[in-house]
N, C-alpha and C. Protein backbone atom coordinates (compact mmCIF):
# COMPACT_ATOMS: atom_id res chain seq x y z
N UNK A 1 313.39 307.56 -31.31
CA UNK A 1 312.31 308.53 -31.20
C UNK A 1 311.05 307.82 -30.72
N UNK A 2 310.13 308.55 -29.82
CA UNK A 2 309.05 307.75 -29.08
C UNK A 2 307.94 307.42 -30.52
N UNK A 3 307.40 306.88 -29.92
CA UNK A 3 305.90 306.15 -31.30
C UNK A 3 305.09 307.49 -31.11
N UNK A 4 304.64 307.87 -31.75
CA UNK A 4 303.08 309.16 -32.17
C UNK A 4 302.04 308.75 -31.16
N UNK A 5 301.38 309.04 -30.51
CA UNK A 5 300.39 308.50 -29.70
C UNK A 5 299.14 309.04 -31.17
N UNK A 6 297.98 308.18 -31.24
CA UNK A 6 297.21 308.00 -32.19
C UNK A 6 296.04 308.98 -32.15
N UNK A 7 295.99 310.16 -31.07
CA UNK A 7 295.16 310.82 -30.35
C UNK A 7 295.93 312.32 -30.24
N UNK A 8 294.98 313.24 -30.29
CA UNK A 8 295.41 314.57 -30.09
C UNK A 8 295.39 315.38 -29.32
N UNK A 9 294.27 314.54 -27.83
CA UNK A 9 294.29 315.36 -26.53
C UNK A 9 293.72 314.46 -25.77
N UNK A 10 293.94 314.47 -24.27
CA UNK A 10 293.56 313.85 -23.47
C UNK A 10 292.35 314.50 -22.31
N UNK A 11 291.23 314.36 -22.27
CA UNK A 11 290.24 314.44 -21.11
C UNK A 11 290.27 314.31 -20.03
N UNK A 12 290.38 315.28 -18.84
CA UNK A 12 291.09 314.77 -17.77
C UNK A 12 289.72 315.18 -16.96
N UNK A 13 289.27 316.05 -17.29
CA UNK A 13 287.85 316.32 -16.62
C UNK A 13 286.99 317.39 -17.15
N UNK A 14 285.45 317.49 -16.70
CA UNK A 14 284.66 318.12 -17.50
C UNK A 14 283.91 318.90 -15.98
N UNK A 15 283.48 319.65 -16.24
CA UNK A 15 282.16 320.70 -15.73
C UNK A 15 280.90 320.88 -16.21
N UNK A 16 280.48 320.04 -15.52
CA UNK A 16 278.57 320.09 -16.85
C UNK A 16 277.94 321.47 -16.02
N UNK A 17 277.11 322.02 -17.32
CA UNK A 17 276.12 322.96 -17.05
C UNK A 17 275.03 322.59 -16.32
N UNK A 18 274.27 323.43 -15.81
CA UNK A 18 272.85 322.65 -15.11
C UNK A 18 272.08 322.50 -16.16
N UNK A 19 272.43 322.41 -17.21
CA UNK A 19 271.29 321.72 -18.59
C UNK A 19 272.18 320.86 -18.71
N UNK A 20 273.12 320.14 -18.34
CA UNK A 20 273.44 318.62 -18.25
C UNK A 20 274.14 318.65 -19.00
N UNK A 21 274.62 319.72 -19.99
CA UNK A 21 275.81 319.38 -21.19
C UNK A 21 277.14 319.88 -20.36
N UNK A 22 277.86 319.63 -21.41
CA UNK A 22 279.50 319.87 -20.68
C UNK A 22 279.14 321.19 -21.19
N UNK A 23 280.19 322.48 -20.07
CA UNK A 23 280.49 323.15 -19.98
C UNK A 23 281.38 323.58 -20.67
N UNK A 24 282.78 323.00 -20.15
CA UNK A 24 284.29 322.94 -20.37
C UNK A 24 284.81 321.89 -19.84
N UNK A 25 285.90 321.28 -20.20
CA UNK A 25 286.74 320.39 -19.98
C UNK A 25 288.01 320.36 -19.93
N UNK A 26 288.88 320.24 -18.96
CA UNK A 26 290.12 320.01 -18.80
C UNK A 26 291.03 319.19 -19.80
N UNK A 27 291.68 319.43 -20.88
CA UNK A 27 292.46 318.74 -21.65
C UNK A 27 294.05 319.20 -22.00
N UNK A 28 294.21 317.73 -22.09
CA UNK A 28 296.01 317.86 -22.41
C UNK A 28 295.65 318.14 -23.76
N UNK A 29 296.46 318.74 -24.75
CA UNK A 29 296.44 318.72 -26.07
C UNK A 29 297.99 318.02 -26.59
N UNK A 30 297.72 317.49 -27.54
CA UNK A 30 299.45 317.16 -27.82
C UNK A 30 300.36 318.04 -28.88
N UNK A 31 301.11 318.53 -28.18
CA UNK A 31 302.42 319.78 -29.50
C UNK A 31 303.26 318.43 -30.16
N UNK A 32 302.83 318.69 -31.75
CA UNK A 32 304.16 317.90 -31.83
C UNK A 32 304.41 315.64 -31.01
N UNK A 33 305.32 315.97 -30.84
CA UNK A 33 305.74 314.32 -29.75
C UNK A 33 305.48 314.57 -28.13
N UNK A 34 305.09 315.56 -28.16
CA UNK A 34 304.76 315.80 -26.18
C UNK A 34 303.22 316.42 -26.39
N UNK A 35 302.81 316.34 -25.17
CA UNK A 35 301.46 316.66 -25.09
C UNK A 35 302.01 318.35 -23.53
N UNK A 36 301.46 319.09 -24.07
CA UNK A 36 301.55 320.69 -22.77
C UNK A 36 301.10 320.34 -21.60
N UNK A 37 300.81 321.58 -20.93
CA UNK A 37 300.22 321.44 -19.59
C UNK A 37 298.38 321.60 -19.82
N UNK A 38 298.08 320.68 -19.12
CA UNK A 38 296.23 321.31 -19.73
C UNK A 38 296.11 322.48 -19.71
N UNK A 39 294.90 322.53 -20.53
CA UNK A 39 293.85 324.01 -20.76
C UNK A 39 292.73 323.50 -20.76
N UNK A 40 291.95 324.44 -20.43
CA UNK A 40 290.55 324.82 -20.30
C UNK A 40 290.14 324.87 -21.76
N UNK A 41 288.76 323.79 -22.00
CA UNK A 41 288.29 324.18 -23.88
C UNK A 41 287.01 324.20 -23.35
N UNK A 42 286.12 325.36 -24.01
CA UNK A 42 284.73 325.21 -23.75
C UNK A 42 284.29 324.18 -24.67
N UNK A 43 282.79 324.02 -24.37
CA UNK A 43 281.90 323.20 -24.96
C UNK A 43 281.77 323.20 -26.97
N UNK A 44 282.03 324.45 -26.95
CA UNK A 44 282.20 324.70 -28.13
C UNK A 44 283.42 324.64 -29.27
N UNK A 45 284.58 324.86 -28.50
CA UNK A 45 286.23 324.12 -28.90
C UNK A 45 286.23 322.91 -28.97
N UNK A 46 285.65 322.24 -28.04
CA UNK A 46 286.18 321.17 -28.14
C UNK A 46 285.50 320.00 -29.14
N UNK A 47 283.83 320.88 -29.49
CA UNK A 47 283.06 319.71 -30.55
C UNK A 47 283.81 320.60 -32.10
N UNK A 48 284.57 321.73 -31.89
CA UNK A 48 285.03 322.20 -33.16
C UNK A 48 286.28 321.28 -33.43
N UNK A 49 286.84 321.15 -32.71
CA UNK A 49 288.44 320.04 -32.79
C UNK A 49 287.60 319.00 -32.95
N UNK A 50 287.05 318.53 -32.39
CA UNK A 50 286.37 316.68 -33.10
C UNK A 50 285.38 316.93 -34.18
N UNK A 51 285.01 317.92 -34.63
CA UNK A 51 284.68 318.06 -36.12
C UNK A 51 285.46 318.14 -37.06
N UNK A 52 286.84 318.74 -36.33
CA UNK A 52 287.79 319.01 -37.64
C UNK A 52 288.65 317.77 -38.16
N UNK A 53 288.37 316.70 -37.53
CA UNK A 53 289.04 315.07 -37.03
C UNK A 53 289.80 315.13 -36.46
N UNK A 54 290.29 315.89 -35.15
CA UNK A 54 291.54 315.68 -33.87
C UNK A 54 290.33 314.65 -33.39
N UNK A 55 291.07 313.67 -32.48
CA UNK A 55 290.85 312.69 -31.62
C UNK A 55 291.22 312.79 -30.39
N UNK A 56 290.49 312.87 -29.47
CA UNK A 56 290.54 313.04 -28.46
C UNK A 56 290.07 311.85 -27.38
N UNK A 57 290.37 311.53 -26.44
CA UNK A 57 290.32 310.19 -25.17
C UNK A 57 290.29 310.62 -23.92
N UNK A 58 289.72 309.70 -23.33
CA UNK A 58 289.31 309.96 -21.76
C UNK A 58 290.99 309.15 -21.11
N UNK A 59 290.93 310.18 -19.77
CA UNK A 59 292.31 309.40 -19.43
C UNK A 59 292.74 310.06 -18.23
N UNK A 60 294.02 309.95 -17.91
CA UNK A 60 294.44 310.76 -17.24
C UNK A 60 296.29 310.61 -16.93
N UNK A 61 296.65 311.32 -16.48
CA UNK A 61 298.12 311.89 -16.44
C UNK A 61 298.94 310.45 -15.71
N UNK A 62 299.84 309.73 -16.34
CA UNK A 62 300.57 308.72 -14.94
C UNK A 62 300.99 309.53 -14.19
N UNK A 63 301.01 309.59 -12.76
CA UNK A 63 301.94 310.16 -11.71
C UNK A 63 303.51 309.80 -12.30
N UNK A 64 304.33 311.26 -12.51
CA UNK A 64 305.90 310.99 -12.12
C UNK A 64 306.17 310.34 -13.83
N UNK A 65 305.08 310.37 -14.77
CA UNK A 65 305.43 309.96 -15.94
C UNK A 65 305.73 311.30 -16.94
N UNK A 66 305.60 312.03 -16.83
CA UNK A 66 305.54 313.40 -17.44
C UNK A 66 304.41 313.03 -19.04
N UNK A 67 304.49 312.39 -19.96
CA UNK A 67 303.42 312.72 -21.19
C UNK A 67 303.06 311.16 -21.17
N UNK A 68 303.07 310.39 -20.29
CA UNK A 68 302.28 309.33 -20.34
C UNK A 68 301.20 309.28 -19.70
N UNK A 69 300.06 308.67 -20.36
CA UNK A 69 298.65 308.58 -19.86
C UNK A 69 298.18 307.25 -19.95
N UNK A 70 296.94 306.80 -18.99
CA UNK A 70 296.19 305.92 -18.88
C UNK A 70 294.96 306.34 -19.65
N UNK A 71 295.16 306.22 -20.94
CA UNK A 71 293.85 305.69 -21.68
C UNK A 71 293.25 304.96 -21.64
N UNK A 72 291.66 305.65 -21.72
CA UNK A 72 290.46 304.67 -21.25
C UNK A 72 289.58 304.41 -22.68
N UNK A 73 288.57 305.53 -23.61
CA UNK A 73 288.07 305.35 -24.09
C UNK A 73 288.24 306.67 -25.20
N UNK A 74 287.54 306.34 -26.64
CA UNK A 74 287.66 307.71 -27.51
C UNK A 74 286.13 308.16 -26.99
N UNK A 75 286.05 310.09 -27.21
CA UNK A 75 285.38 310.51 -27.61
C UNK A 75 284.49 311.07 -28.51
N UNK A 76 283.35 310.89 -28.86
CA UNK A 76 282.70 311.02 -30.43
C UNK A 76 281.81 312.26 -29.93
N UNK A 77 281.36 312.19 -31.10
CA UNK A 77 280.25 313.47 -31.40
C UNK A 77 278.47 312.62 -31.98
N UNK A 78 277.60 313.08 -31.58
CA UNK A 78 276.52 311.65 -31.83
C UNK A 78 275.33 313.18 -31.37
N UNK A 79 274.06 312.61 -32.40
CA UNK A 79 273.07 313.64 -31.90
C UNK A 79 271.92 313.23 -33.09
N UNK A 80 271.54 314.25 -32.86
CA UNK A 80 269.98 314.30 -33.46
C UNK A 80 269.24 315.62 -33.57
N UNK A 81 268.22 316.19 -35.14
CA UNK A 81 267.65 316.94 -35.40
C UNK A 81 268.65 318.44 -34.98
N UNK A 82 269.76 318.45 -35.81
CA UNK A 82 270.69 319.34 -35.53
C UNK A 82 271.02 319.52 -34.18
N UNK A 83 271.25 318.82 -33.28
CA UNK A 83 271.66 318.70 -31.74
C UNK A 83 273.13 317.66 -31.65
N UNK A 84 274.14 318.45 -31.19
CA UNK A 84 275.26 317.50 -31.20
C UNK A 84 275.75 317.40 -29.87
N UNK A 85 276.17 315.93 -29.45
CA UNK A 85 276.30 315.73 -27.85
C UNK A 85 277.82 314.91 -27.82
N UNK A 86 278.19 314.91 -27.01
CA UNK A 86 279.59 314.34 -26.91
C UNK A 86 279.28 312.94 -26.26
N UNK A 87 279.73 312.38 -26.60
CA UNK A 87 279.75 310.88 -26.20
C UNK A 87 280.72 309.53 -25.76
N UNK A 88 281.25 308.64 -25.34
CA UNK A 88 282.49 308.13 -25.08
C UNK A 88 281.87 306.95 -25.97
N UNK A 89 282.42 306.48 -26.60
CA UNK A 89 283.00 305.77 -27.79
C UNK A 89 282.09 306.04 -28.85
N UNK A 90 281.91 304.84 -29.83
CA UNK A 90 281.27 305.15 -31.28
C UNK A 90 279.68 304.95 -31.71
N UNK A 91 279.31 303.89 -30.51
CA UNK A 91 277.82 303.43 -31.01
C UNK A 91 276.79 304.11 -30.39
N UNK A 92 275.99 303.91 -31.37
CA UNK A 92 274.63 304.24 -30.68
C UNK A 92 273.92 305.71 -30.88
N UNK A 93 272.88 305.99 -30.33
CA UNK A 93 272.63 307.34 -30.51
C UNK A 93 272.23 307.96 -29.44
N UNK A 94 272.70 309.19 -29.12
CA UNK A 94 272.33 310.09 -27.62
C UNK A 94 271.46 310.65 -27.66
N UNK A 95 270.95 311.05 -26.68
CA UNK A 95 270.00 312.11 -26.26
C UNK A 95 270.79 313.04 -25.22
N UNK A 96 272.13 313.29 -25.34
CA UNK A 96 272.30 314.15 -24.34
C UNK A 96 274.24 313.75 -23.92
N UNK A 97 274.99 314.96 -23.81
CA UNK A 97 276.29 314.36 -23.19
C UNK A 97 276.15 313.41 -22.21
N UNK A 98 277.20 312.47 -22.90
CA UNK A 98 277.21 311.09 -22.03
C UNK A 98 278.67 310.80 -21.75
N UNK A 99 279.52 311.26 -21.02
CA UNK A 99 280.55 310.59 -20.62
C UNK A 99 281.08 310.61 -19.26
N UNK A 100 280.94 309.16 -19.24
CA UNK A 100 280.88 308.42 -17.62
C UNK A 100 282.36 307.95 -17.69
N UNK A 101 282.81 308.06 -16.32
CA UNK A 101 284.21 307.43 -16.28
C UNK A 101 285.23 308.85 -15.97
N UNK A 102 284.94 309.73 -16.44
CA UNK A 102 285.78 310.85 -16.42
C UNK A 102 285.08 312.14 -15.33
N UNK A 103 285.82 312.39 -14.47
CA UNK A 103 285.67 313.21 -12.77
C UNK A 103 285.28 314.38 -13.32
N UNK A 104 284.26 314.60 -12.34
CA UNK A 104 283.40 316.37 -12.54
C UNK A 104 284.48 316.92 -11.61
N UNK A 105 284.31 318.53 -12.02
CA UNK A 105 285.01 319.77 -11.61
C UNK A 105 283.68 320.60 -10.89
């Protein structure tokens, strides 16, 4: 039986608003030992799944691999004065969605 991948969806791409936050984002989610075909999560799904502790990573699909991915980095949640922003990894503090590395729509 394959190993659990340690993560519950993969980031394949985002759509920022013209106020600079993500929109929506393209993600694999994982069923089970396989991960589906992406879906569309708004801005608001997707900081509700990383509140609820799913883990989620920047990445993207191997060609011709079917549920294998090239993982890059985790995504967090990071903010200030009740303002929550999405962020790629753990440190520090934002002023604003920050994740570089992963292709606009």
């Amino acid at each position: 039986m394959p190993k659990k991948p340690k993560y519950d969806g993969v980031i394949e791409a985002v759509r920022y608003a013209p106020d600079g936050k993500v929109a929506w984002a393209r993600v694999h989610e994982r069923r089970g030992p396989v991960f589906g075909d992406h879906v569309i999560l708004r801005r608001e799904e997707l900081i509700e799944r990383l509140k609820s502790g799913k883990k989620f990573v920047i990445g993207k699909r191997q060609r011709g691999m079917g549920n294998a991915f090239e993982v890059e980095d985790t995504v967090s949640l990071a903010g200030s004065n009740g303002t929550t922003y999405l962020v790629v990894g753990t440190g520090g503090s934002a002023n604003g969605d920050h994740l570089p590395g992963i292709p606009q729509l």
